[in-house]
Protein backbone atom coordinates (compact mmCIF):
# COMPACT_ATOMS: atom_id res chain seq x y z
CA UNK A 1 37.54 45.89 -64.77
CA UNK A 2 40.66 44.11 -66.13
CA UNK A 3 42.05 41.24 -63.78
CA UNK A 4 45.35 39.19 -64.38
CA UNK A 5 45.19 36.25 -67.42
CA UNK A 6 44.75 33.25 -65.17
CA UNK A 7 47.33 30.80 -65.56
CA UNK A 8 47.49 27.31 -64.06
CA UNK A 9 49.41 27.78 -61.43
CA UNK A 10 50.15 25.01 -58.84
CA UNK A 11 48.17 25.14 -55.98
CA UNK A 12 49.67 25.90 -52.55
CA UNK A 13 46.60 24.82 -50.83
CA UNK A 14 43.72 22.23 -51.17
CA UNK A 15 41.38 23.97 -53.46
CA UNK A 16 37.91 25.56 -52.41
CA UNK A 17 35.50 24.12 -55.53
CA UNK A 18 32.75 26.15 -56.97
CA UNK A 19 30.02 25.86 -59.63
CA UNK A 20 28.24 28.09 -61.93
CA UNK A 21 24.94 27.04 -63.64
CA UNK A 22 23.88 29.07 -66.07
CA UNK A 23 20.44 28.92 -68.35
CA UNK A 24 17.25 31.12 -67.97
CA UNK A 25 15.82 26.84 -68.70
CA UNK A 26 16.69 26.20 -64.86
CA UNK A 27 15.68 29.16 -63.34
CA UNK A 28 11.85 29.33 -65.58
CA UNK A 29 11.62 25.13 -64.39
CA UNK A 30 11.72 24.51 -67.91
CA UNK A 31 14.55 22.26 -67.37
CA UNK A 32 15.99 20.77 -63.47
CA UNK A 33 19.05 21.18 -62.72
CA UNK A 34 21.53 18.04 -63.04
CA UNK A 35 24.39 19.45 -62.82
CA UNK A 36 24.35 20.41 -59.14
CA UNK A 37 24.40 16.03 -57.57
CA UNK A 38 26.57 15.22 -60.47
CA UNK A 39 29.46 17.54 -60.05
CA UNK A 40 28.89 17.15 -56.25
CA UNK A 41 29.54 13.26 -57.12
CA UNK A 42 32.49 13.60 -59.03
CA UNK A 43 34.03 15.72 -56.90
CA UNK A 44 33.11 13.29 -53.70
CA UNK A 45 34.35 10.15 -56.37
CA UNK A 46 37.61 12.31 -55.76
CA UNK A 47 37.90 13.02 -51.92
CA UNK A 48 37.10 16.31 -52.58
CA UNK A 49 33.20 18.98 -52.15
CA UNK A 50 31.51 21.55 -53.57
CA UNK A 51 31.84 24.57 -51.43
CA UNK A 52 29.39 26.82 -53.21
CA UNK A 53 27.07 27.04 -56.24
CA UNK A 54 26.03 29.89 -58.04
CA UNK A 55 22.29 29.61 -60.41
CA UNK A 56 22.59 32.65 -62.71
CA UNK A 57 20.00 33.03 -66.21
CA UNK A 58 20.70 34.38 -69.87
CA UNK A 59 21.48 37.87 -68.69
CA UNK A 60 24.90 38.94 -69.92
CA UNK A 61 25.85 42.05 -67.27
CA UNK A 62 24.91 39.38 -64.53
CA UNK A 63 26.86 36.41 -65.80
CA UNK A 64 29.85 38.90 -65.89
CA UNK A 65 29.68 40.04 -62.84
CA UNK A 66 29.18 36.27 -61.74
CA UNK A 67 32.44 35.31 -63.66
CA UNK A 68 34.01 38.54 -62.29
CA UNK A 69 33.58 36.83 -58.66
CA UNK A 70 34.57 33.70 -59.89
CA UNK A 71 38.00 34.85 -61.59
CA UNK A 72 38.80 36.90 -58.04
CA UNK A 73 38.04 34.51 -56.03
CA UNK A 74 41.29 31.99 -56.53
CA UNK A 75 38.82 29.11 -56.62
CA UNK A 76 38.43 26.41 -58.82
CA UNK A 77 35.09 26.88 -60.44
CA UNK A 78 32.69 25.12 -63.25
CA UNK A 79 30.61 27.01 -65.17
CA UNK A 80 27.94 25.08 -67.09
CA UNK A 81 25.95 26.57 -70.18
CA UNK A 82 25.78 29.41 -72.25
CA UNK A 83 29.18 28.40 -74.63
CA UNK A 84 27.21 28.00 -77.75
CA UNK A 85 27.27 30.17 -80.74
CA UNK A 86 22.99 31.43 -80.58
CA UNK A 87 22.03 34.28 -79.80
CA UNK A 88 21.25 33.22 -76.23
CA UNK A 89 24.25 31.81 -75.56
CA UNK A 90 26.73 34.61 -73.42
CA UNK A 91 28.85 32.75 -71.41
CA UNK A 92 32.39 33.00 -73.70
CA UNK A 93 31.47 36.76 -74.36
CA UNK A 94 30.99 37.27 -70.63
CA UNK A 95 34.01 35.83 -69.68
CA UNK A 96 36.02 37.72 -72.20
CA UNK A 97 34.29 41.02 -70.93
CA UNK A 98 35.20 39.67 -66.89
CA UNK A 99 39.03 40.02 -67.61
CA UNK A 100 38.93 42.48 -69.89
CA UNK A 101 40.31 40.21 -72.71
CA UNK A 102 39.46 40.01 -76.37
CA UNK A 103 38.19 37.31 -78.38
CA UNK A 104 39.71 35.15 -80.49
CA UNK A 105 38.91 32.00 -82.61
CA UNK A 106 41.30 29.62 -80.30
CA UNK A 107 43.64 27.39 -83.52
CA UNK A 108 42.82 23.91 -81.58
CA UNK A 109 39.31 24.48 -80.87
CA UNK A 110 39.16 25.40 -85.02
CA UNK A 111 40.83 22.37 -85.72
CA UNK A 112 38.43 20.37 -83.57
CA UNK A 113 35.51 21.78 -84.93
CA UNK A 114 36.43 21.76 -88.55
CA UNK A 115 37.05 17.81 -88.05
CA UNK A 116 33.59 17.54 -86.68
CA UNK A 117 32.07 19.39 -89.40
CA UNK A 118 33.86 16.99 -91.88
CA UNK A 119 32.51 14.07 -89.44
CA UNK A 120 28.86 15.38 -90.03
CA UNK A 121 28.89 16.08 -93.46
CA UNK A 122 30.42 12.11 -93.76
CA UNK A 123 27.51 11.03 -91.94
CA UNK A 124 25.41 12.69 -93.78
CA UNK A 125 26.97 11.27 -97.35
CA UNK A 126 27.20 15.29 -98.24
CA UNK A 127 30.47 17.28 -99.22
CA UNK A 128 31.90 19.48 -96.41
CA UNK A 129 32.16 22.89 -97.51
CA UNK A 130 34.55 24.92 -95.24
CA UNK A 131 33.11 28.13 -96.18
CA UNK A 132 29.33 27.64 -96.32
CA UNK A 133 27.95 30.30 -94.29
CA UNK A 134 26.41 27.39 -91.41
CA UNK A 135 29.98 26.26 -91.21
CA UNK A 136 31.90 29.94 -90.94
CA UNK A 137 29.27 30.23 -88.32
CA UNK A 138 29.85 27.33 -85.79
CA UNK A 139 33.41 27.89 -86.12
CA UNK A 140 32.15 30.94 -83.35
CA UNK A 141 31.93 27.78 -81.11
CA UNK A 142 35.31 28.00 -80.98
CA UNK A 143 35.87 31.76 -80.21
CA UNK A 144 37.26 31.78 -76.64
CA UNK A 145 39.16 34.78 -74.77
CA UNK A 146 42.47 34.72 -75.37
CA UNK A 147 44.94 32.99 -73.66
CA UNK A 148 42.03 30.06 -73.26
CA UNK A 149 42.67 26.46 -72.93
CA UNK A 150 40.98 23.79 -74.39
CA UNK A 151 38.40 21.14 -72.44
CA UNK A 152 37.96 18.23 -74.84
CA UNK A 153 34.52 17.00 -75.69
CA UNK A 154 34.66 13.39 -75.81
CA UNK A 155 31.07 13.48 -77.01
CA UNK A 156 30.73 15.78 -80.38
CA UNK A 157 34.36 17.34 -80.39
CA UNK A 158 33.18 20.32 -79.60
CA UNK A 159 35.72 21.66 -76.77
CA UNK A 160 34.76 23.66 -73.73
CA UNK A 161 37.79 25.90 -72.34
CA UNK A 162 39.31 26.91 -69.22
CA UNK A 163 40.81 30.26 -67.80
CA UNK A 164 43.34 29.44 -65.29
CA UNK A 165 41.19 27.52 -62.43
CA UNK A 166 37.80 28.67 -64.13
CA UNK A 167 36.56 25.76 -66.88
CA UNK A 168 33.59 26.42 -68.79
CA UNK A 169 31.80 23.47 -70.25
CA UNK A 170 28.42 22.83 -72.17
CA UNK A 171 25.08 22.71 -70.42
CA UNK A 172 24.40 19.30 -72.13
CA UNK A 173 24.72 16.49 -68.87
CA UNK A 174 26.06 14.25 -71.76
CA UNK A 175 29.21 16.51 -72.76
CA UNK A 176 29.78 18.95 -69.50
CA UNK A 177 30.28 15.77 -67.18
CA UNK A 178 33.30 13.73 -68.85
CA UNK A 179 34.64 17.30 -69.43
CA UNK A 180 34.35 18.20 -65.69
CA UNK A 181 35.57 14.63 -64.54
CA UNK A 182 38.89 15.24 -67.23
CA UNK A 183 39.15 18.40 -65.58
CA UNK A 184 39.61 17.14 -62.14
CA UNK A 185 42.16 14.18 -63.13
CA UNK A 186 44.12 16.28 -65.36
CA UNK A 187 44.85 19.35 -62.99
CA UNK A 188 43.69 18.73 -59.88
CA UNK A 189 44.98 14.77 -59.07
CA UNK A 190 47.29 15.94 -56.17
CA UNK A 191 44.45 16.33 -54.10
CA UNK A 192 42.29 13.84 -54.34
CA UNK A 193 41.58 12.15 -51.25
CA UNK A 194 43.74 14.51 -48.91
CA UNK A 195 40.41 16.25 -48.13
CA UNK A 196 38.45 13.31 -48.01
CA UNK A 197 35.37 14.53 -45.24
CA UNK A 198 33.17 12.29 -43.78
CA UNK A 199 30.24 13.09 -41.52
CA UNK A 200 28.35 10.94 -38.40
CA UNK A 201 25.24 12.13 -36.87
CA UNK A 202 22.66 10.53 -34.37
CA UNK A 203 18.86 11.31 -34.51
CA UNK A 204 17.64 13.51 -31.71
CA UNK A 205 14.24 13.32 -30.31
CA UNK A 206 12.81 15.95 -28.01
CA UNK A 207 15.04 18.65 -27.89
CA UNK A 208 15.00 21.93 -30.04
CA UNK A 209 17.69 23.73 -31.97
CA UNK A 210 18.15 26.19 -29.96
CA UNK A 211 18.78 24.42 -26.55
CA UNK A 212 21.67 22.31 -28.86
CA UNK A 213 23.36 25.23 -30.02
CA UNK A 214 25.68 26.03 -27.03
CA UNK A 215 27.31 22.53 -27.64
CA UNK A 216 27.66 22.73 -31.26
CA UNK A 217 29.31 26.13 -30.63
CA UNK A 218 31.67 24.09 -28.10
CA UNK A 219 32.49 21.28 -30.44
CA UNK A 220 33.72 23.64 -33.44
CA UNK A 221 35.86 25.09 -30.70
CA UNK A 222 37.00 22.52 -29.33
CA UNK A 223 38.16 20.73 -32.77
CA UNK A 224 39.27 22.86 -34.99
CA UNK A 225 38.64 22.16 -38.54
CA UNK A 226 34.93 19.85 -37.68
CA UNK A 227 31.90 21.18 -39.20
CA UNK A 228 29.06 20.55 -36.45
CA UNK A 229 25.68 20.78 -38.17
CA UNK A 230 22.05 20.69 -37.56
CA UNK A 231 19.00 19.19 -39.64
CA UNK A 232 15.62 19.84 -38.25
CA UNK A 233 12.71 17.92 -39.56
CA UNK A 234 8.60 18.17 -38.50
CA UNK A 235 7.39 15.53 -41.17
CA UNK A 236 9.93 12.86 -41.82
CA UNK A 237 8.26 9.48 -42.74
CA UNK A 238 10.14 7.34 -40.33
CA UNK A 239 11.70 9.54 -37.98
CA UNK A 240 8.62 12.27 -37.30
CA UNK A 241 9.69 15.65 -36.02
CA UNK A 242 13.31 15.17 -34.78
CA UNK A 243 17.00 16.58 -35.05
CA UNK A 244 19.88 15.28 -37.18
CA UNK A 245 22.86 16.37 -34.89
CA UNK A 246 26.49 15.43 -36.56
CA UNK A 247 29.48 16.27 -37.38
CA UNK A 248 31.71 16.35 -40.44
CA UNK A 249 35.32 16.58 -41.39
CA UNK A 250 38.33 14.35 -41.75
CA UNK A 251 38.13 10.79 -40.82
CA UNK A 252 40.87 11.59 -38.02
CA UNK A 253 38.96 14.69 -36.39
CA UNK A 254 35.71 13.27 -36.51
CA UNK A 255 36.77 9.95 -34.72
CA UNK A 256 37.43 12.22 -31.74
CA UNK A 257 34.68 14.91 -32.65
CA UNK A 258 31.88 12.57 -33.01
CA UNK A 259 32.15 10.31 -29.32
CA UNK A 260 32.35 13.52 -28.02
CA UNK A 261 29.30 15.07 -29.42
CA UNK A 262 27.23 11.99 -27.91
CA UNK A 263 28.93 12.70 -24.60
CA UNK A 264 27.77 16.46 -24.74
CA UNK A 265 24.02 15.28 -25.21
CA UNK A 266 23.55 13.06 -22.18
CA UNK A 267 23.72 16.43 -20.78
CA UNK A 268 19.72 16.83 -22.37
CA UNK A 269 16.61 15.69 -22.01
CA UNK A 270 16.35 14.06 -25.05
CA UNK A 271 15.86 10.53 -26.70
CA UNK A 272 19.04 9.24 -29.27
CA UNK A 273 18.06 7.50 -32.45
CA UNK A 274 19.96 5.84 -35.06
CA UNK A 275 22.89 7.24 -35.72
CA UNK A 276 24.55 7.77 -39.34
CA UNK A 277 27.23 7.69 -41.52
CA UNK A 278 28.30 9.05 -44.60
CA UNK A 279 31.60 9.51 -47.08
């Protein structure tokens, strides 16, 4: 399967934000998964969410046809983990192999690396030899499909890359989280805040689900563009078995989503508990 090189294009639209974790570490429990809160807090730092997440292991046909999803889909998606040069690591191969690409050591990323070669060998009060076989061999760090651009690693040098609105980054929290957060203020600043959500809900005692659901289905109709959710919960510590009713969208829609959600319950029999809100 070939697809178009991605370019980055201006968007027409507020984006639709994805996120690919990749590692067989999260999905044996070897490692958890940080990436997940964090991006979902820089994004929210930003006025903006994380639609969707995708948890994929060290399988190569499956992180292409991940990537293959991700490059169709017209999203902007992070990928985490798997850009290394080891023999686990798949993620830059894959992505070559998704758009039908080649390969190629990318002249920036070589720069960048060579520098931090020469950095470590400093360190390390050794000479830097260019063509010792450890050093030829990192410089695969750097191999990216073409057409890549560069994501600079403000921790080791070591740059991640992007492929139109798909960035690829390290699986190291300490170097894929600036790189994500210079990401989203270098191409994606125009739309911070303009999809700012927030979300109020009320605690609901004595009523069930599926009783609610005729209401929720009349709010989302009613207000086009609110998100009307419902949390159930048998064991909370405070709260005991209960609902979390709410709704969530733009500050304008749920101002006249919300009173009217409260209005819709006097219709039950049941008991109203705190209500909440988040941004």
């Amino acid at each position: 399967m070939t697809l178009d090189l991605p370019t980055f294009r201006p968007l027409e639209s507020a984006p639709t934000f994805g996120l690919v974790i990749v590692g067989d570490e999260i999905l044996s429990g070897k490692r958890a998964d940080k990436h997940l809160p964090k991006v979902i807090e820089l994004l929210a730092a930003r006025g903006l969410q994380l639609s969707y997440a995708d948890y994929v292991g060290d399988d190569p046909a499956r992180i292409t046809s991940t990537l293959q999803r991700a490059f169709a889909s017209g999203d902007v998606v992070f990928s985490t983990g798997g850009i290394g040069a080891t023999p686990d690591d798949h993620t830059r191969q894959c992505a070559a192999r998704a758009l039908g690409l080649p390969l190629a050591l990318h002249p920036q990323a070589e720069a960048l690396i060579r520098e931090r070669m020469q950095d470590t060998a400093r360190d390390q009060g050794l000479p830097y030899e260019p063509t010792h076989p450890d050093n030829i061999h990192r410089l695969n760090m750097g191999v990216f499909p073409q057409g890549a651009q560069i994501i600079p690693n403000p921790y080791n040098k070591i740059p991640g890359f992007s492929m139109g609105h798909v960035h690829f980054v390290p699986g190291f929290p300490v170097m894929a989280w600036p790189m994500v957060a210079w990401v989203l203020d270098q191409y994606y600043r125009p739309w911070f805040q303009q999809a700012a959500w927030i979300e109020k809900s009320v605690i609901v005692f004595g009523a069930m689900e599926a009783t609610l659901t005729p209401l929720m289905e009349a709010l989302e109709r009613q207000f086009d563009g609110v998100k009307v959710f419902s949390l159930p919960s048998v064991d909370h510590p405070e709260y005991g078995r209960h609902i979390e009713l709410g709704v969530k969208g733009t500050p304008e829609l749920v101002a006249h989503a919300y009173p009217a959600l409260l209005a819709g319950l006097h219709g039950f029999d049941a008991k109203l508990g705190p209500e909440l809100v988040r941004s």
